[in-house]
C-alpha atoms as a PDB file:
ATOM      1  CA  UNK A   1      -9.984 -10.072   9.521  1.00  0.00           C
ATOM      2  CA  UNK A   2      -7.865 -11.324   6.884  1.00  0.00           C
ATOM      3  CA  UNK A   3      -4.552  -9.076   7.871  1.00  0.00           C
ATOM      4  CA  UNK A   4      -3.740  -7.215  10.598  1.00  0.00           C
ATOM      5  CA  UNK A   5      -0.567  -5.684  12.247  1.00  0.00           C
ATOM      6  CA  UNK A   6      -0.064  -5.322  15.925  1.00  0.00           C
ATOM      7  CA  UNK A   7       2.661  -2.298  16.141  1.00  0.00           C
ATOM      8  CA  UNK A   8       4.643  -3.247  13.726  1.00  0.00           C
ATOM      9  CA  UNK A   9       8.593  -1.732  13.645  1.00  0.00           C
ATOM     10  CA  UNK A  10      11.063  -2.405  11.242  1.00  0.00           C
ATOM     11  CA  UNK A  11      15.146  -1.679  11.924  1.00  0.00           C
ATOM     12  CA  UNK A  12      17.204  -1.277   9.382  1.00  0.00           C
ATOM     13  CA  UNK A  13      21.633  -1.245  10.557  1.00  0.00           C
ATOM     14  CA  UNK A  14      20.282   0.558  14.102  1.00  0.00           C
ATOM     15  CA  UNK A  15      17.697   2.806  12.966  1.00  0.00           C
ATOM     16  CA  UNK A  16      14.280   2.518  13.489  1.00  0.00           C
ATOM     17  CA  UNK A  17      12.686   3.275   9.757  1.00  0.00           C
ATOM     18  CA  UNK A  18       8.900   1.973  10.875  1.00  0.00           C
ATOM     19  CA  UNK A  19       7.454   2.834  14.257  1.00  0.00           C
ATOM     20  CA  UNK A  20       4.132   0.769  15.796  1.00  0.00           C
ATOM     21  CA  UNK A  21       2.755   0.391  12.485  1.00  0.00           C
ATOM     22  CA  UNK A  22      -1.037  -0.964  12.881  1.00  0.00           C
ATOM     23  CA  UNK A  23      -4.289  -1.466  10.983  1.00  0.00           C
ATOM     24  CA  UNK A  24      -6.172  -3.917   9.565  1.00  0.00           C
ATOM     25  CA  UNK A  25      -7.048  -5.178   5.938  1.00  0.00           C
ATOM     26  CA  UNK A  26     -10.692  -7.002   5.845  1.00  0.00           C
ATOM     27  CA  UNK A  27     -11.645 -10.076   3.994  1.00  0.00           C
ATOM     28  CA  UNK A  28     -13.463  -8.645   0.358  1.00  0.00           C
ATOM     29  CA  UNK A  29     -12.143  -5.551   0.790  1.00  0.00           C
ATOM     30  CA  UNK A  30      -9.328  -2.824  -1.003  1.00  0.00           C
ATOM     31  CA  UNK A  31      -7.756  -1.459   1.586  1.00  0.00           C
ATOM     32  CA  UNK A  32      -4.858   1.984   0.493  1.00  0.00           C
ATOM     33  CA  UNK A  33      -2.011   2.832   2.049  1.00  0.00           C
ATOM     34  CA  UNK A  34      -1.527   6.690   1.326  1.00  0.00           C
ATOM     35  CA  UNK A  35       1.463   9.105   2.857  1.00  0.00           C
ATOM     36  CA  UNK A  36       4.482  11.121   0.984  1.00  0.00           C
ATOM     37  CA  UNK A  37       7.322   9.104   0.307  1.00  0.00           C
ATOM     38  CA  UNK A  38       9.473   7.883   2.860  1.00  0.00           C
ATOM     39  CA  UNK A  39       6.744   7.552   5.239  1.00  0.00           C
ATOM     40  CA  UNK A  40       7.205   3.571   5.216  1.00  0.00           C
ATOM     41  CA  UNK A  41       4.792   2.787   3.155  1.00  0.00           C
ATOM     42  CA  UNK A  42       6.684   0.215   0.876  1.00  0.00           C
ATOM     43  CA  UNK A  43       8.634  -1.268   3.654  1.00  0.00           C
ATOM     44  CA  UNK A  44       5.724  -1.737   5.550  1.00  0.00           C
ATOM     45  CA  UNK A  45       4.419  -4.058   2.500  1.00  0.00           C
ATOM     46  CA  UNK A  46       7.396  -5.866   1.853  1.00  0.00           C
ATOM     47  CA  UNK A  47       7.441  -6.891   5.726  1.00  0.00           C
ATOM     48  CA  UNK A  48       4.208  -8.284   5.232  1.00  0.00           C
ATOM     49  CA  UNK A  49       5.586 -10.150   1.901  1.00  0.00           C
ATOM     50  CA  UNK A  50       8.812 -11.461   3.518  1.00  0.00           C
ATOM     51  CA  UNK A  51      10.872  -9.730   1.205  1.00  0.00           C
ATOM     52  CA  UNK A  52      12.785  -7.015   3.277  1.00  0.00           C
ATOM     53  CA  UNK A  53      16.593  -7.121   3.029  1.00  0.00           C
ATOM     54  CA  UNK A  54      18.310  -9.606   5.582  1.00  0.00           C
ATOM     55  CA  UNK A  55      19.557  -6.276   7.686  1.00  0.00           C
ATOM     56  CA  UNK A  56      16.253  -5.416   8.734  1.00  0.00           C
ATOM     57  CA  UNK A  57      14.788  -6.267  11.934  1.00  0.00           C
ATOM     58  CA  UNK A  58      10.497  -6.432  12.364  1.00  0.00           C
ATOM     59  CA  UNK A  59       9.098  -6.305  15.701  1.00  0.00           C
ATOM     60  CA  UNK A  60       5.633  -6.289  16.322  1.00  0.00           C
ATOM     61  CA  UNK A  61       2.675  -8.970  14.875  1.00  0.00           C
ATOM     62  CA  UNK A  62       1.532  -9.315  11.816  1.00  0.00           C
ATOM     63  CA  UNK A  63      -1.333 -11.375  11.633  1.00  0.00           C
ATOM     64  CA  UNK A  64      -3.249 -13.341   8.968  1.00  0.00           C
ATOM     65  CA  UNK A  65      -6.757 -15.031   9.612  1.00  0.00           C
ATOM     66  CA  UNK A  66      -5.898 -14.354  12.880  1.00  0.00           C
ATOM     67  CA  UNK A  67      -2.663 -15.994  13.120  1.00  0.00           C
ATOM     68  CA  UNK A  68       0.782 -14.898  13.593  1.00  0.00           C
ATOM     69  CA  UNK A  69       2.708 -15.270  10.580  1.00  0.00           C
ATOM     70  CA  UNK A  70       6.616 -15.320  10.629  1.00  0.00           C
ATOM     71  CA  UNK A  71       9.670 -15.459   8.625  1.00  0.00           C
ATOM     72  CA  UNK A  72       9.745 -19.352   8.754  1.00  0.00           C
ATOM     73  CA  UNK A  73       6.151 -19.179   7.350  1.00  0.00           C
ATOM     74  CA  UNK A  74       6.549 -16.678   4.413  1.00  0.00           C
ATOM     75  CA  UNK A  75       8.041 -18.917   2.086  1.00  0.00           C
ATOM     76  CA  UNK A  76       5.233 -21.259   2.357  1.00  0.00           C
ATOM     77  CA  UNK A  77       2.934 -18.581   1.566  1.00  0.00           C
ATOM     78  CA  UNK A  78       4.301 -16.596  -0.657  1.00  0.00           C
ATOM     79  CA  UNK A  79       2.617 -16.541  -4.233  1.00  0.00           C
ATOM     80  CA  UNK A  80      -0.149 -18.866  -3.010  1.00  0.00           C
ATOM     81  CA  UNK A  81      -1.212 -16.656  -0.148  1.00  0.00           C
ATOM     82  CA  UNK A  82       0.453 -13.356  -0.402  1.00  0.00           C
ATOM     83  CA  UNK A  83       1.565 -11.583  -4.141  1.00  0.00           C
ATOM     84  CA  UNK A  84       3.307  -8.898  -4.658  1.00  0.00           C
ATOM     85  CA  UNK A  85       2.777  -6.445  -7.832  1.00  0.00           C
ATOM     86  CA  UNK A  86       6.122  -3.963  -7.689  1.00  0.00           C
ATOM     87  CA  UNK A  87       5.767  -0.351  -9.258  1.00  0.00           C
ATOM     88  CA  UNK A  88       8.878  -1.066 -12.120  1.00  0.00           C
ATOM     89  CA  UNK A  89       6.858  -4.363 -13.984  1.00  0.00           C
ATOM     90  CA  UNK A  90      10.128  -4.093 -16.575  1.00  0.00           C
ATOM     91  CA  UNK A  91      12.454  -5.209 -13.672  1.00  0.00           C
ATOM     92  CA  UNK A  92       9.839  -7.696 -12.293  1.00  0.00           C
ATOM     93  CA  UNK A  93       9.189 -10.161 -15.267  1.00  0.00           C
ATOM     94  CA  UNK A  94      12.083 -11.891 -16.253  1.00  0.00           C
ATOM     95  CA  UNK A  95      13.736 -10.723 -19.046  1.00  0.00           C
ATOM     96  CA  UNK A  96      15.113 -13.863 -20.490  1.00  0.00           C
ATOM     97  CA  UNK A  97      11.108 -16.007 -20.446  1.00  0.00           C
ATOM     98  CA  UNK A  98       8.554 -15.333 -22.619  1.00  0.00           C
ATOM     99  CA  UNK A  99       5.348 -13.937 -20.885  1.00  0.00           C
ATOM    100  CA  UNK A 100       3.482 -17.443 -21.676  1.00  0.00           C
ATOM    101  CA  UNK A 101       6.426 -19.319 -20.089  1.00  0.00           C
ATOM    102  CA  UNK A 102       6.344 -16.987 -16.869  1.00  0.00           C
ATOM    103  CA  UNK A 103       2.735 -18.024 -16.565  1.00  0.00           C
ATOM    104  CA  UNK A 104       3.469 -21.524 -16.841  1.00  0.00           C
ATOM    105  CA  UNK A 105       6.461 -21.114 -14.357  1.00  0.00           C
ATOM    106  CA  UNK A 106       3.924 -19.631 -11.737  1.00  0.00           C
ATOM    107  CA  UNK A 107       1.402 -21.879 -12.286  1.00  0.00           C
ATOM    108  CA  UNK A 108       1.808 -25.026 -14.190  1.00  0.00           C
ATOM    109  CA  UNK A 109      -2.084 -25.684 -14.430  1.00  0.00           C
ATOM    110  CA  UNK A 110      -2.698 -22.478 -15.122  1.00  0.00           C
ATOM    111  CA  UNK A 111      -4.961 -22.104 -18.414  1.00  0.00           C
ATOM    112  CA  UNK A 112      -3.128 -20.221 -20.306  1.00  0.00           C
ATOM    113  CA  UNK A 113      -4.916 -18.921 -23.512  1.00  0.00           C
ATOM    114  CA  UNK A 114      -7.773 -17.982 -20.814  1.00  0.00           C
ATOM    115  CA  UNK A 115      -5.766 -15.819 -18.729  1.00  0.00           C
ATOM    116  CA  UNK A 116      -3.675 -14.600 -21.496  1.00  0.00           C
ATOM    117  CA  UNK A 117      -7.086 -13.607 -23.021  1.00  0.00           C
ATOM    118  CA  UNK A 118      -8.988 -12.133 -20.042  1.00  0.00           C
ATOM    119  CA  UNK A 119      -5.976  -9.605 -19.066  1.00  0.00           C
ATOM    120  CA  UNK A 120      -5.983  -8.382 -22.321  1.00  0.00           C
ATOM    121  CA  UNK A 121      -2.730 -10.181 -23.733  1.00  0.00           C
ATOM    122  CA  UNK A 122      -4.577 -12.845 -25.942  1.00  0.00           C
ATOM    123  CA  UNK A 123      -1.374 -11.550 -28.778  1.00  0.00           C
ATOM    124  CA  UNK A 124       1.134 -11.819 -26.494  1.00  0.00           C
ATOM    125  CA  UNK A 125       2.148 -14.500 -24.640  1.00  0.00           C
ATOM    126  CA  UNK A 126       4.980 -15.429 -27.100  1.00  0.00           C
ATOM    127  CA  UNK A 127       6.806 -11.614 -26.179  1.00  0.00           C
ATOM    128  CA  UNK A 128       9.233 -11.124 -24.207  1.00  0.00           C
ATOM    129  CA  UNK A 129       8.590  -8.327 -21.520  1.00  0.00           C
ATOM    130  CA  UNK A 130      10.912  -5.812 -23.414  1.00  0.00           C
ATOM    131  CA  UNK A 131       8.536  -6.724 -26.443  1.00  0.00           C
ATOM    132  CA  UNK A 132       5.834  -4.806 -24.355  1.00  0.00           C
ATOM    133  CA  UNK A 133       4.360  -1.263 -23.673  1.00  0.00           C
ATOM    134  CA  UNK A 134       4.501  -0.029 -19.864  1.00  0.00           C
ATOM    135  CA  UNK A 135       0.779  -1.169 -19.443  1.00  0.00           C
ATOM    136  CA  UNK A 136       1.286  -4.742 -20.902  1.00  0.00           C
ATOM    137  CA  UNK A 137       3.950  -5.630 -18.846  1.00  0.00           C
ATOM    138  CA  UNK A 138       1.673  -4.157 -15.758  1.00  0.00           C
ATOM    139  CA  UNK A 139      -1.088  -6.629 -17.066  1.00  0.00           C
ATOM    140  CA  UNK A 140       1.405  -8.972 -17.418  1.00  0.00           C
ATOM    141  CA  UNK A 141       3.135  -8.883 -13.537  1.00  0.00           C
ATOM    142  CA  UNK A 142      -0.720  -8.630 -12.216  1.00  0.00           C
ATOM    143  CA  UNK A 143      -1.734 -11.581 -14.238  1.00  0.00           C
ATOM    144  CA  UNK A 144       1.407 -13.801 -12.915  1.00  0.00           C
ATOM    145  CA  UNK A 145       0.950 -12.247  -9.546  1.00  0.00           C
ATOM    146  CA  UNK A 146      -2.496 -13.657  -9.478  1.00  0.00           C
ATOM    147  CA  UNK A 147      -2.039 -17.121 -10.993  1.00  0.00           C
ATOM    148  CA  UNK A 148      -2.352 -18.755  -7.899  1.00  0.00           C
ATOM    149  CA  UNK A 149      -5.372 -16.971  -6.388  1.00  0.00           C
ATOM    150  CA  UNK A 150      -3.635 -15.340  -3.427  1.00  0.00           C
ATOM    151  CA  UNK A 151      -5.471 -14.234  -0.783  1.00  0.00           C
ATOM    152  CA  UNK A 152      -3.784 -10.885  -0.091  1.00  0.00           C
ATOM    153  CA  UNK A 153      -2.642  -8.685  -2.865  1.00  0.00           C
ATOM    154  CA  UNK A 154      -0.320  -6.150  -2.287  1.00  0.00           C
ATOM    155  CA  UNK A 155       0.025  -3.724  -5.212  1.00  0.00           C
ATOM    156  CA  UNK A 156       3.098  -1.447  -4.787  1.00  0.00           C
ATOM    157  CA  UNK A 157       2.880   2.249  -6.891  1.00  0.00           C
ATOM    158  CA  UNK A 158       1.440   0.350 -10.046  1.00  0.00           C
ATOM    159  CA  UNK A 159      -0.010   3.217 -11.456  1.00  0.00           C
ATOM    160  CA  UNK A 160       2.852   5.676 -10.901  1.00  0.00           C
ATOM    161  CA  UNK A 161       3.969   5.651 -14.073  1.00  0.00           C
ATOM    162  CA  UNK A 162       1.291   5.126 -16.725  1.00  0.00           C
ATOM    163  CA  UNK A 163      -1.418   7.748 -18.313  1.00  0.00           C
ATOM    164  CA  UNK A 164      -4.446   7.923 -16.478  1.00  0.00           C
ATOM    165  CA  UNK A 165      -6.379   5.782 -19.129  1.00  0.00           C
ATOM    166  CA  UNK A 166      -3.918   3.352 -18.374  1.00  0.00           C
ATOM    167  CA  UNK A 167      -3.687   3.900 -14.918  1.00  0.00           C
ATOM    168  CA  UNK A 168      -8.053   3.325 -14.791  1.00  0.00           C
ATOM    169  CA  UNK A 169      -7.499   0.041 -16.855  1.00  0.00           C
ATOM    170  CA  UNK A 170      -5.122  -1.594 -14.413  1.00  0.00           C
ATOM    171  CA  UNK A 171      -7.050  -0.947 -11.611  1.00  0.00           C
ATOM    172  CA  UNK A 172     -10.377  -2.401 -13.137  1.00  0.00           C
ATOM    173  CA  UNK A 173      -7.986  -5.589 -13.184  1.00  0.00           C
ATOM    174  CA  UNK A 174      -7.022  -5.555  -9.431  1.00  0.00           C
ATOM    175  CA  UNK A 175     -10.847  -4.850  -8.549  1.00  0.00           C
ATOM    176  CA  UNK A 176     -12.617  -7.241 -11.025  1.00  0.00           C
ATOM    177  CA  UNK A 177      -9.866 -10.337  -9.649  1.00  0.00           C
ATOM    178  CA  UNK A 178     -11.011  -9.593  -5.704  1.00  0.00           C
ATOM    179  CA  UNK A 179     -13.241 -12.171  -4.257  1.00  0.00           C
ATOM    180  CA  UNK A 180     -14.779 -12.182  -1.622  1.00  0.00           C
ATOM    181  CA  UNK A 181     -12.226 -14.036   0.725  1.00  0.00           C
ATOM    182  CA  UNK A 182      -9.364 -12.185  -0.745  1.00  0.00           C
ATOM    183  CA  UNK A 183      -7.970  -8.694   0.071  1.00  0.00           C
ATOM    184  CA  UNK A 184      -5.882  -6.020  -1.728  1.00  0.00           C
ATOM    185  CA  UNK A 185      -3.508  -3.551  -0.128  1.00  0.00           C
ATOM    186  CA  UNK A 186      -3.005  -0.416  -2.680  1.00  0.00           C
ATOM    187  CA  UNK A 187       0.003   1.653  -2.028  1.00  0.00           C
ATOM    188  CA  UNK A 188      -0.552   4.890  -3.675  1.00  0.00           C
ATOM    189  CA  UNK A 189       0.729   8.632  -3.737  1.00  0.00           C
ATOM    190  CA  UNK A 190      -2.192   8.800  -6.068  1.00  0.00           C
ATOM    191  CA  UNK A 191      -5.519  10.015  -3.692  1.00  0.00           C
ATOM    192  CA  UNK A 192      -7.807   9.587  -6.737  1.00  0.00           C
ATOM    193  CA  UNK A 193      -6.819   6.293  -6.836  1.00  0.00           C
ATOM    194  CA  UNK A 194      -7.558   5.846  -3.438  1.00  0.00           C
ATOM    195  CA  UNK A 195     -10.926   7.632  -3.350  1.00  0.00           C
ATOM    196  CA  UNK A 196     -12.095   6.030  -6.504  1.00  0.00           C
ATOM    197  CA  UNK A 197     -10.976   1.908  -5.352  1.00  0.00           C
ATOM    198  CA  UNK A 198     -10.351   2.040  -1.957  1.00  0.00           C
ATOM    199  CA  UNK A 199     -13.057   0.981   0.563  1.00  0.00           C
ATOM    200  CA  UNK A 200     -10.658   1.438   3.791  1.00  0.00           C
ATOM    201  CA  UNK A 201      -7.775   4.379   4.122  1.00  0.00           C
ATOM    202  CA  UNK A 202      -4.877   4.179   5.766  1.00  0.00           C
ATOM    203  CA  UNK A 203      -2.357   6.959   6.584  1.00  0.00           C
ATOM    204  CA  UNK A 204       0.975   6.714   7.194  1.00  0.00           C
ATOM    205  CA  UNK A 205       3.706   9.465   8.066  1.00  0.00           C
ATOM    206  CA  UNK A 206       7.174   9.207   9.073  1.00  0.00           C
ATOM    207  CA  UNK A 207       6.970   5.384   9.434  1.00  0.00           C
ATOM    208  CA  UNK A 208       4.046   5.495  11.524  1.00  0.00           C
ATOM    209  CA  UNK A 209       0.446   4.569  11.321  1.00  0.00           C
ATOM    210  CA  UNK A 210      -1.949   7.582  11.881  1.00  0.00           C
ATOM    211  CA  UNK A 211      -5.043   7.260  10.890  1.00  0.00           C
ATOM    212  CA  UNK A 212      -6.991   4.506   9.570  1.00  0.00           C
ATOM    213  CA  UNK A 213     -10.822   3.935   8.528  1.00  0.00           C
ATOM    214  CA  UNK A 214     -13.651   3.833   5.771  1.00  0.00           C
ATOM    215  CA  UNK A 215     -12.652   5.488   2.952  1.00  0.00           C
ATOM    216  CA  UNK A 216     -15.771   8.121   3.628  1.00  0.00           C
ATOM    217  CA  UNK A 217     -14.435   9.021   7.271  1.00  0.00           C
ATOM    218  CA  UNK A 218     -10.984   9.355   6.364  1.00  0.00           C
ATOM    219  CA  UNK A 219     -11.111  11.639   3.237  1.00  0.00           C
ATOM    220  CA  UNK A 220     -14.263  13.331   3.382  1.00  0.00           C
ATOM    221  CA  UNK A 221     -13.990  13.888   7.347  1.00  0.00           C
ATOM    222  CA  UNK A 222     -10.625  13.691   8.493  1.00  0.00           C
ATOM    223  CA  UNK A 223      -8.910  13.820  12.239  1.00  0.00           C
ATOM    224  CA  UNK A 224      -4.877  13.784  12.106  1.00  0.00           C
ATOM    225  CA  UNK A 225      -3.636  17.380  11.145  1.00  0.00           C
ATOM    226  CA  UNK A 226      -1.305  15.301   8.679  1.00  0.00           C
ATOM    227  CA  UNK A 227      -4.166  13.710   6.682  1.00  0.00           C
ATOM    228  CA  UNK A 228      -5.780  17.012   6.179  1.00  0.00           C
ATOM    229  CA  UNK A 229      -2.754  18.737   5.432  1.00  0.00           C
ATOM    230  CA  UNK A 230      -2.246  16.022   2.819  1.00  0.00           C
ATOM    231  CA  UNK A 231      -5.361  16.275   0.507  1.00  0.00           C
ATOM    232  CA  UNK A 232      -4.997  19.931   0.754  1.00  0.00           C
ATOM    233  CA  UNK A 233      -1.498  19.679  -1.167  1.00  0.00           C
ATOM    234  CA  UNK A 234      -3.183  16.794  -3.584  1.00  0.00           C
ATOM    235  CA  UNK A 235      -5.379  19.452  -4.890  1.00  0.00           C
ATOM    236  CA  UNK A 236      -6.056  22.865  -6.139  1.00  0.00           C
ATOM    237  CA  UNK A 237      -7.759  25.282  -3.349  1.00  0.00           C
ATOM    238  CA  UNK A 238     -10.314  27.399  -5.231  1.00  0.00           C
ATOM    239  CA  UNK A 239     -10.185  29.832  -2.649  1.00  0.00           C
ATOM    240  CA  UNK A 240      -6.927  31.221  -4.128  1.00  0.00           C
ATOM    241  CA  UNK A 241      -5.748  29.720  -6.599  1.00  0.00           C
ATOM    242  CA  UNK A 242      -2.744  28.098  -4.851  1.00  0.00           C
ATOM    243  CA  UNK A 243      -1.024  24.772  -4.735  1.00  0.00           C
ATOM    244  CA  UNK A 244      -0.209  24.121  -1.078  1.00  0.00           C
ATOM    245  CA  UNK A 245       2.679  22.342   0.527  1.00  0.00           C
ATOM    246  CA  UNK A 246       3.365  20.957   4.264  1.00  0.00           C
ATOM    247  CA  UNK A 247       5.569  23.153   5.671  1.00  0.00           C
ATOM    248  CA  UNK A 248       9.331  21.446   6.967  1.00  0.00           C
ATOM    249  CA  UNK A 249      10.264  18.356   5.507  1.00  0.00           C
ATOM    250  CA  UNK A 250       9.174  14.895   7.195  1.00  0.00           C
ATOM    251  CA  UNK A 251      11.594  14.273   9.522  1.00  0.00           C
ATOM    252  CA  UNK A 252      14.210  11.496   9.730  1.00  0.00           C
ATOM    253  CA  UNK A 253      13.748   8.543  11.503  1.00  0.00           C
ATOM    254  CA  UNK A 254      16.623   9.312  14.024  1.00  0.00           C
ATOM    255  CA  UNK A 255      15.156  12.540  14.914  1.00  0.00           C
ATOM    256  CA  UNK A 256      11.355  11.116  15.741  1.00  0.00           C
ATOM    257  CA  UNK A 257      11.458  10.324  19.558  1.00  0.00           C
ATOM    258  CA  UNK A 258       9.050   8.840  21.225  1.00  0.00           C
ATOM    259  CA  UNK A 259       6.315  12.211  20.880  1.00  0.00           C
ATOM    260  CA  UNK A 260       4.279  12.643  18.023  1.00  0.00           C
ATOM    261  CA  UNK A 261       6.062  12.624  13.941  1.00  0.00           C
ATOM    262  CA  UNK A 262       3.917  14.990  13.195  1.00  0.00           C
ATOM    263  CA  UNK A 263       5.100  17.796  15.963  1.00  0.00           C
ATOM    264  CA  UNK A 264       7.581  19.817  14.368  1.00  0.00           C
ATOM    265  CA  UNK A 265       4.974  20.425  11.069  1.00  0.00           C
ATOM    266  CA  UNK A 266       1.924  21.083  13.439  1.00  0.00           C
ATOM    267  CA  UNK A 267       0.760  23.950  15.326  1.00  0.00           C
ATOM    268  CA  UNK A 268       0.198  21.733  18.315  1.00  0.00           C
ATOM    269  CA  UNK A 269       4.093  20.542  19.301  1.00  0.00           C
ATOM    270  CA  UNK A 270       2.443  18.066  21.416  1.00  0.00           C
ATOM    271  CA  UNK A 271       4.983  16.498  23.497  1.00  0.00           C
ATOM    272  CA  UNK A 272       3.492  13.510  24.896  1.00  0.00           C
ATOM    273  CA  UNK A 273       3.605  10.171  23.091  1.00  0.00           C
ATOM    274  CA  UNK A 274       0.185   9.876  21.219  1.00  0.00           C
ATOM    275  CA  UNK A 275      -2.112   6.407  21.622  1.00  0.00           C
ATOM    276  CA  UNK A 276      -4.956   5.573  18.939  1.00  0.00           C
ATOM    277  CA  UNK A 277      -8.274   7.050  19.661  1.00  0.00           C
ATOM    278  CA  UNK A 278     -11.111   5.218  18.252  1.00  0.00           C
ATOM    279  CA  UNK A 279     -13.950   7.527  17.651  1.00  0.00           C
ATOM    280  CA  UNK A 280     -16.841   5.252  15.985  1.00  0.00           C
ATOM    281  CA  UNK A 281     -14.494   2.598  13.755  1.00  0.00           C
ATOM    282  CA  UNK A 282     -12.348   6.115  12.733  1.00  0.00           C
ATOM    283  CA  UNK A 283      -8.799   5.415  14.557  1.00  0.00           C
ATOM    284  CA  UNK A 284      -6.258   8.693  14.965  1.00  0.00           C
ATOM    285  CA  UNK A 285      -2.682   9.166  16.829  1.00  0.00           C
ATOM    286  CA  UNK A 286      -3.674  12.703  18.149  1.00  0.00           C
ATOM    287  CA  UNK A 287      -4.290  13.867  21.195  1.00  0.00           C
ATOM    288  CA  UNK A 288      -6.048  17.270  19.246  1.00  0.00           C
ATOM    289  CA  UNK A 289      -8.023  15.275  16.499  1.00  0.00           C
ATOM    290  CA  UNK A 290     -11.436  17.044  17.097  1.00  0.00           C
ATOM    291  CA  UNK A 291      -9.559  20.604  17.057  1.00  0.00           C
ATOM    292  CA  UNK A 292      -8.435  20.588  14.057  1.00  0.00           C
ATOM    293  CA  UNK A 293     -11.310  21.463  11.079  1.00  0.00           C
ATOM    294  CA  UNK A 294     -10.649  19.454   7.544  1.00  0.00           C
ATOM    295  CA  UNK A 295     -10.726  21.926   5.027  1.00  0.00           C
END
């Protein structure tokens, strides 16, 4: 298993943003992290990455090839092992180097012309990122991003903001650049994206991990009230016509408890603190997944 995290919580000035966060990325695999936002998501990621604010506080394991990986560690691995592609590419490339020179900066062996050519950017490497459209300066931060070869990937909302054409082209990037003893972690509001890429699902709501899986068993088949509440609001019922929404708002990190995050949006109101259930590789926090019917 290339990544994994062992209830993973995250603190920031006394409250508790990220709550026993846990799943696994494989080896050869694109793995998406799906939920509303505010559900932890990103700060999840960037704990991973090493690159949460100094106020923050991670408890928990995260794992990679097995071993514990820390704060002392991250620096170490950071580029090499773990990248990072952020959502805004404009505010990621430095404004003040050429695109060629921020190759060269990442990697000084890199090949250049060759990478410059094979993302698409053969014409640019002498523009500056403010010299290039939204997409280019996506191919651009992937392209840097992956000049060492890391091993993980984590790509953070790269598609939010581009056309769908756009959106399709980027992600043939990330997926052609896997090999097979690499990973990518997809964070997403976008469940196309996630259907169409993703080979493992993971669900996240209110800074909690709860559900996790194939792609097939999460989507298609789905246990936590949450998850199926989700793809019902990311498309158009045909029954009526209707866009759907969850009813009450997520709530706030300082009102979870120790009981279920879902509760106060589910019929249930469990009241007991939830523990996975494994049912065949398909892992849910719900004491109720089997009564509940995906629709």
């Amino acid at each position: 298993m290339l990544l994994e995290l062992r209830k993973l919580s995250i603190t920031i000035d006394s409250c508790r943003i990220v709550q026993d966060a846990s799943f696994t990325v494989p080896e050869g695999s694109i793995t998406a992290l799906i939920g509303e936002s505010g559900s932890g998501k990103t700060l999840t990621a960037m704990a991973v990455s090493g690159l949460l604010r100094k106020n923050a506080a991670v408890s928990g394991s995260i794992l990679l090839d097995g071993k514990p990986i820390d704060t002392a560690s991250l620096g170490s691995l950071r580029g090499r092992t773990i990248a990072t592609v952020f959502q805004d590419a404009a505010s990621a490339l430095n404004p003040v180097y050429t695109i060629e020179k921020q190759l060269r900066r990442a990697d000084r062996n890199a090949d250049v012309s060759a990478m410059l050519s094979s993302f698409g950017l053969a014409e640019k490497g002498r523009c500056y990122p403010f010299e290039l459209s939204g997409g280019m300066q996506m191919r651009a931060e992937i392209m840097i991003a992956s000049a060492l070869s890391p091993r993980l990937l984590i790509a953070d909302e790269i598609t939010a903001s581009l056309d769908e054409r756009t959106a399709s082209s980027i992600m043939d990037l990330i997926v052609s650049g896997k090999g097979k003893d690499s990973a990518v972690l997809i964070i997403t509001h976008d469940i196309s994206i996630a259907r169409k890429y993703a080979e493992n699902i993971v669900v996240m709501h209110a800074g909690e991990s709860v559900e996790h899986g194939k792609k097939d068993d999460v989507l298609d088949h789905p246990l936590h009230p949450y998850t199926q509440a989700l793809l019902r609001c990311s498309r158009l019922e045909k029954a009526d016509g209707r866009f759907y929404a969850i009813e009450r708002p997520m709530p706030h990190p300082s009102e979870r408890g120790s009981t279920c995050t879902y509760r106060n949006r589910c019929s249930k109101k469990c009241s007991a603190e939830h523990s996975w259930i494994d049912i065949n590789g398909h892992f849910v926090k719900c004491l109720h997944p089997l009564s509940f019917s995906a629709k």
